[in-house]
Protein backbone atom coordinates (compact mmCIF):
# COMPACT_ATOMS: atom_id res chain seq x y z
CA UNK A 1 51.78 54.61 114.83
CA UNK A 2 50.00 52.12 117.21
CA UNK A 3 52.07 50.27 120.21
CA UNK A 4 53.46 47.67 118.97
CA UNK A 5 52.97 43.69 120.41
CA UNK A 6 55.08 40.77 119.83
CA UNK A 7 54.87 37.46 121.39
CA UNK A 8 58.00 36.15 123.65
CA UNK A 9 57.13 32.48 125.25
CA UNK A 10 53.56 32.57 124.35
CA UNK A 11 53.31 35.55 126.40
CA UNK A 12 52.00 38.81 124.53
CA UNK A 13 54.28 41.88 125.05
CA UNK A 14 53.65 45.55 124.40
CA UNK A 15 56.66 47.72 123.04
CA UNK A 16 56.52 51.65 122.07
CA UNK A 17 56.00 51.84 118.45
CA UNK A 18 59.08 51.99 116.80
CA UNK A 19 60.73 51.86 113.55
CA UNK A 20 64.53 50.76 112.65
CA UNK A 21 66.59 53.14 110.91
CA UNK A 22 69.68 52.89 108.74
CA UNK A 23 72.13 52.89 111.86
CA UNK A 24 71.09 49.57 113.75
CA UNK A 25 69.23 51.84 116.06
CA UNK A 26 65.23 52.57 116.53
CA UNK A 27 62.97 55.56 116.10
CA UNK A 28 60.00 55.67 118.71
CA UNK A 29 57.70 58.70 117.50
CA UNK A 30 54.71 59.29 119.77
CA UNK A 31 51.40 61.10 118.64
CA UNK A 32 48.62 60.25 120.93
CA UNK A 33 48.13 61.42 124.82
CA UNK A 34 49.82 58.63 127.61
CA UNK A 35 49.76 58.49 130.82
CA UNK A 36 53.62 58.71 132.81
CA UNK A 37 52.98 55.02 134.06
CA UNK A 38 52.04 53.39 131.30
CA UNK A 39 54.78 55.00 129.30
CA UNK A 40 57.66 54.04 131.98
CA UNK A 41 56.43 50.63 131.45
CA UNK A 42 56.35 50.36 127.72
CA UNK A 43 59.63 51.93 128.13
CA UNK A 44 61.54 49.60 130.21
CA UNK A 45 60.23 46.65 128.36
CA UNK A 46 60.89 48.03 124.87
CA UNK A 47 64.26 48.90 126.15
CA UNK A 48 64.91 45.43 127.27
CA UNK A 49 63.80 43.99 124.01
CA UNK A 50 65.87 46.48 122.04
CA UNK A 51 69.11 45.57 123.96
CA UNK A 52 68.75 41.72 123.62
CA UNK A 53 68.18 42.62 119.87
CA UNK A 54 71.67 44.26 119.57
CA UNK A 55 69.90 47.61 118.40
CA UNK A 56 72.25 50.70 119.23
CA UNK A 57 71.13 54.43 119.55
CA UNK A 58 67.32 54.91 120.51
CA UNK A 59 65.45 57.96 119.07
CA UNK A 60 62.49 59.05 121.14
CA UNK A 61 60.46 62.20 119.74
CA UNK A 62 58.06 63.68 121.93
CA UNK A 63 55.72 66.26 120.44
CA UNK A 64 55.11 69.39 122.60
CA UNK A 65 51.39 68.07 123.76
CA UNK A 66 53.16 64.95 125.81
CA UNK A 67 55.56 67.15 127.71
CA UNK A 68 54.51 65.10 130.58
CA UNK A 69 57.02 62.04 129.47
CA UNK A 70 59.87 64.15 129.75
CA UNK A 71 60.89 63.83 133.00
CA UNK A 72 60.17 59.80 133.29
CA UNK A 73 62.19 59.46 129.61
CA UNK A 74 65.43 61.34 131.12
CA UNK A 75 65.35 59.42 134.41
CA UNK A 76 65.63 56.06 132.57
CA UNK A 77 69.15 57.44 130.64
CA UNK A 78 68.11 59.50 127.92
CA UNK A 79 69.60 63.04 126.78
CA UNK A 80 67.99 65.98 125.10
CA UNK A 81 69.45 65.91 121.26
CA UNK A 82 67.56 69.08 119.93
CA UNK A 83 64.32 70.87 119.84
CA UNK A 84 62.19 72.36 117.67
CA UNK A 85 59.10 74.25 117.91
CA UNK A 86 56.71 71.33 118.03
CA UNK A 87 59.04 68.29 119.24
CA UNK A 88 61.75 67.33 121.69
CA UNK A 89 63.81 64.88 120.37
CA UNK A 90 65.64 62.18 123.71
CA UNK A 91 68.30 60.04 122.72
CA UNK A 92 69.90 56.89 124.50
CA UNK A 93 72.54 54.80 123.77
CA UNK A 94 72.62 50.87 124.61
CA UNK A 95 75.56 49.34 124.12
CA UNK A 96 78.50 49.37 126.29
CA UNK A 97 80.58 51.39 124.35
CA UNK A 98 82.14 55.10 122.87
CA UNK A 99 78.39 56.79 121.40
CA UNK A 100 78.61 57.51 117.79
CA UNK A 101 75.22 58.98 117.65
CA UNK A 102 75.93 62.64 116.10
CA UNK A 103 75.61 65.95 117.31
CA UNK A 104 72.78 68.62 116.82
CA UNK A 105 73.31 70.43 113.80
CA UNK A 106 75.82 72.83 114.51
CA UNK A 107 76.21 75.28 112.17
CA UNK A 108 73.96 77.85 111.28
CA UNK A 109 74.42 79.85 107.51
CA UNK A 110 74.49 83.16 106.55
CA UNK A 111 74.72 85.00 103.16
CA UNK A 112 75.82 88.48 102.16
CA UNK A 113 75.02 90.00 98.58
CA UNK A 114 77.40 92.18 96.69
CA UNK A 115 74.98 93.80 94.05
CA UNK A 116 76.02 96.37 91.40
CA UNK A 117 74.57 98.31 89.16
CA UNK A 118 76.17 99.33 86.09
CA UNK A 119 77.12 102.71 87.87
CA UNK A 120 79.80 101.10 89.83
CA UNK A 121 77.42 101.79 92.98
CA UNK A 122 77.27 98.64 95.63
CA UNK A 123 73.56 98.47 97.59
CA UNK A 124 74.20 99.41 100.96
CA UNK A 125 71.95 99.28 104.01
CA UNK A 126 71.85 100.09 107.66
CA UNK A 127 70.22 97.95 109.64
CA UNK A 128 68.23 98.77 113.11
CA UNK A 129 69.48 95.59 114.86
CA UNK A 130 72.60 93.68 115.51
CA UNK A 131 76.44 94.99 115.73
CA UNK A 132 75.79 97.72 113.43
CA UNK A 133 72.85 99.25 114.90
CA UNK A 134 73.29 103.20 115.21
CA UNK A 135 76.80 103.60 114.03
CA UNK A 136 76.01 104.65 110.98
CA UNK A 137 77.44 101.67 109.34
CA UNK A 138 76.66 100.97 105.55
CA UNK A 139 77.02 97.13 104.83
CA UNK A 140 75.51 94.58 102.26
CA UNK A 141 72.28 93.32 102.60
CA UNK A 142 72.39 89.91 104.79
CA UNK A 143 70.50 86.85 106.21
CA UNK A 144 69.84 83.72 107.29
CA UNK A 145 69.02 80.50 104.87
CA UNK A 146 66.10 79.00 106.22
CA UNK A 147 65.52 75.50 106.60
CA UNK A 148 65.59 73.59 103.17
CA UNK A 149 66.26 76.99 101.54
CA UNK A 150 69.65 76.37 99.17
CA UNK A 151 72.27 79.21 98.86
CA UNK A 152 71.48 80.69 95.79
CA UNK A 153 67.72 81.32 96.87
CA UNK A 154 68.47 82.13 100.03
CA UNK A 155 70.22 85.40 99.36
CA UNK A 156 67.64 86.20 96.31
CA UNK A 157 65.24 86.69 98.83
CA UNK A 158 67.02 88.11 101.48
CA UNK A 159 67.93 90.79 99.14
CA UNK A 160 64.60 91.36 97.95
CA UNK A 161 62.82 91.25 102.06
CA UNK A 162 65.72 93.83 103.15
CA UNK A 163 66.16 96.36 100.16
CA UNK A 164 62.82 95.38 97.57
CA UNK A 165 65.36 94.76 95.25
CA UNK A 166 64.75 91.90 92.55
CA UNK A 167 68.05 89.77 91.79
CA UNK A 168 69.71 87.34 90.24
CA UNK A 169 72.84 84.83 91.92
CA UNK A 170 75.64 85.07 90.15
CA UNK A 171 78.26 82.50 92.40
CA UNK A 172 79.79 82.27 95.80
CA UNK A 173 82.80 84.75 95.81
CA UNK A 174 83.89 83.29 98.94
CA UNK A 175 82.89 82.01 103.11
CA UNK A 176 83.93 82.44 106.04
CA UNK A 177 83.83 80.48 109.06
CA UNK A 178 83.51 81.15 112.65
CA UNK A 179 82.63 79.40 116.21
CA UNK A 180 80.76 80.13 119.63
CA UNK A 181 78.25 82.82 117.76
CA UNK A 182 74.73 81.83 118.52
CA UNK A 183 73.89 79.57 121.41
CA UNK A 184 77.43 78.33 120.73
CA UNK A 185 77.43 76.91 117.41
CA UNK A 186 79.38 77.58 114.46
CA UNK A 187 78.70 79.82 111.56
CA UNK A 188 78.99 79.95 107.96
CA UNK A 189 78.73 83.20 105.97
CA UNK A 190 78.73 82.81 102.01
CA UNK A 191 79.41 85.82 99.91
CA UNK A 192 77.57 85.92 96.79
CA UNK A 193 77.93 87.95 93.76
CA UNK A 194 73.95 88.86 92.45
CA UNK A 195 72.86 91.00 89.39
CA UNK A 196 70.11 93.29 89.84
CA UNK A 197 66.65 93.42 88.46
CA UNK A 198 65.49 96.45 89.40
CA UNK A 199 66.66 99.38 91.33
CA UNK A 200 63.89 100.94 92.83
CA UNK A 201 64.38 100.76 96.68
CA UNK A 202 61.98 100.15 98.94
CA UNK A 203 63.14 99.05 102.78
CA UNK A 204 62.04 96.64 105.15
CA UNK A 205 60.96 99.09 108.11
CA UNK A 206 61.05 96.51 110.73
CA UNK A 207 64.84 95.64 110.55
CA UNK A 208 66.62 98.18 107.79
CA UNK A 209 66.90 101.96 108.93
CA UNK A 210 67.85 102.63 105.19
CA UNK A 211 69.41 101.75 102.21
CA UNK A 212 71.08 103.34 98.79
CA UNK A 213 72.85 102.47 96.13
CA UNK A 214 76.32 103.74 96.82
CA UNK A 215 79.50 104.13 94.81
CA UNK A 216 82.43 101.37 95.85
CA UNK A 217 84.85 104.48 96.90
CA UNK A 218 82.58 105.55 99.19
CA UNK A 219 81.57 102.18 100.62
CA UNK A 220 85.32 101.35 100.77
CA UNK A 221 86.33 104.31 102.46
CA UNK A 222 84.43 103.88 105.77
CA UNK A 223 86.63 102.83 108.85
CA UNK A 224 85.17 99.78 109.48
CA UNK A 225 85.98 98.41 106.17
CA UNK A 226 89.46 99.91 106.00
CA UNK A 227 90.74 97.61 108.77
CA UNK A 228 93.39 94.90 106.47
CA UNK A 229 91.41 91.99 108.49
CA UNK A 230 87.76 93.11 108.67
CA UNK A 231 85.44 91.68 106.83
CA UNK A 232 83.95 94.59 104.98
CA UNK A 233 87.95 94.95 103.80
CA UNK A 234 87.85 91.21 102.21
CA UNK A 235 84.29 91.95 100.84
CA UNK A 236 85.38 94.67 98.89
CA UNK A 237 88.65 93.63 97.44
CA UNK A 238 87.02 90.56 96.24
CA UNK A 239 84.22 93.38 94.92
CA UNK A 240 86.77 94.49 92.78
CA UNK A 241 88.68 91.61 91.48
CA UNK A 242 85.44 90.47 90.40
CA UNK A 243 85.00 93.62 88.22
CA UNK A 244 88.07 94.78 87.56
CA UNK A 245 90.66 91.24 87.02
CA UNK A 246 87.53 88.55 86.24
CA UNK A 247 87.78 86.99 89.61
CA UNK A 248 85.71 83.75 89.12
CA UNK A 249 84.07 82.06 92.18
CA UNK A 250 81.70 78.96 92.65
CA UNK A 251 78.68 78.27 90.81
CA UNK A 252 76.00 75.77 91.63
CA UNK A 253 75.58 72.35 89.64
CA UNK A 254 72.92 69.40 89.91
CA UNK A 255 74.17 66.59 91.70
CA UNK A 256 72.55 63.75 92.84
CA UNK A 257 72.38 62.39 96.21
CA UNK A 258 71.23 59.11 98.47
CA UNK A 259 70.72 61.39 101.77
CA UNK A 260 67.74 63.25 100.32
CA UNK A 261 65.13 63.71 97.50
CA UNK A 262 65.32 67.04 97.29
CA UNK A 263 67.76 69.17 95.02
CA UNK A 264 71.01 68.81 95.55
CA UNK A 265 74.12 71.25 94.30
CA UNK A 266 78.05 71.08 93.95
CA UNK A 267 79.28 74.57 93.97
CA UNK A 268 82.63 75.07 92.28
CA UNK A 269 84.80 77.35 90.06
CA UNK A 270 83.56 75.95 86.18
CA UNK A 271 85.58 78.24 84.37
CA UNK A 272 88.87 77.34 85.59
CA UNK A 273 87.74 73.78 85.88
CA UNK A 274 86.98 73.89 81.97
């Protein structure tokens, strides 16, 4: 994207390239090496065209290689809105009132599989990281959905990195919901209901110090899962009302969206929808 010039009084003007998004605001995204001057220039002028136009939130990305802008782009008002590995994205907001520009993303979102086999035996692992590292704690396979990843394939393959197992996603038995986990944000953990594939077990060294197939009673009667408001307790009653009293959860349907291309799903109970 090439600076952009537009002509005020006869007199040619250079602005930051910039396009206009859906929120009366502007998007500058830079690609090509500038020097701090000539950027604080551009800058000051493009913001002084901007404000005169009404526009509201301004959207500067800077990718890593023009780190060097940083500290001119702050000093003129703007805020760090997130990062990612390549890109810093600095936001400002012109007019003279409450910002509605929203927050970083802040939720992350977790999965947990429940997978049986037709021995009544749950898969179990213990993992080498995290809260359960070296107590001798045997949970469900768990993860993180990666970015653009839905639900339903994001536990298939966590399931299948962790444990080697092959599965299939049944539906969302239930979430949970909790705050100030991971650099402060939220988090949502969806417990799924899969069907196995296979049953051959083969770990993931780097982050599972074992795994088995294990029957319910004995999964059920650690400790840790006997406590009425842990969440191994919920996980397993849930387990069981799903196999024993037809329990139904949420199932994924098409739906169709204006915020992306990409597939989008509804999850909800269908049977006692029907």
């Amino acid at each position: 994207m090439d600076q952009v010039t537009i002509e005020n009084c006869d007199e040619k003007v250079q602005l930051l390239p910039a396009i206009n998004d859906d929120y009366g605001g502007v998007v500058v995204e830079l690609k090509e090496h500038m020097e701090s001057d000539v950027f604080l220039t551009l800058l000051k002028t493009s913001m002084s065209q901007w404000t005169s136009q009404g526009k509201k939130g301004v959207w500067i990305k800077l990718p890593i290689h023009l780190v060097n802008l940083v500290e001119t782009t702050v000093k003129e008002g703007f805020w760090y809105h997130h990062a990612e590995r390549d890109y810093l994205m600095l936001v400002n907001w012109i007019p003279k009132t409450t910002s509605t520009i929203p927050l970083n993303a802040s939720h992350r979102v977790g999965v947990g599989a429940i997978v049986l086999n037709d021995k009544r035996e749950m898969l179990v692992v213990q993992e080498k990281s995290g809260f359960s590292r070296g107590t001798g704690i045997w949970k469900i396979p768990t993860g993180i959905v990666e970015v653009g990843e839905d639900i339903s394939e994001g536990v298939v393959r966590e399931v299948k990195e962790e444990t080697g197992i092959d599965t299939e996603f049944i539906e969302v038995l239930a979430f949970r919901q909790c705050h100030k986990v991971f650099f402060g944000k939220s988090d949502l953990f969806f417990v799924c209901m899969m069907r196995p594939l296979s049953f051959d077990i083969q770990i993931q060294e780097l982050e599972i110090e074992a795994a088995q197939w294990m029957p319910l009673e004995e999964v059920e009667a650690q400790p840790f899962a006997q406590k009425p408001d842990s969440l191994m307790n919920h996980i397993m009653k849930l387990c069981k009302a799903k196999v024993e009293k037809n329990y139904s959860g949420f199932t994924p349907h098409p739906v169709t969206s204006f915020l992306s291309d990409s597939p989008n799903y509804i999850y909800f109970n269908r049977k006692d929808l029907n």
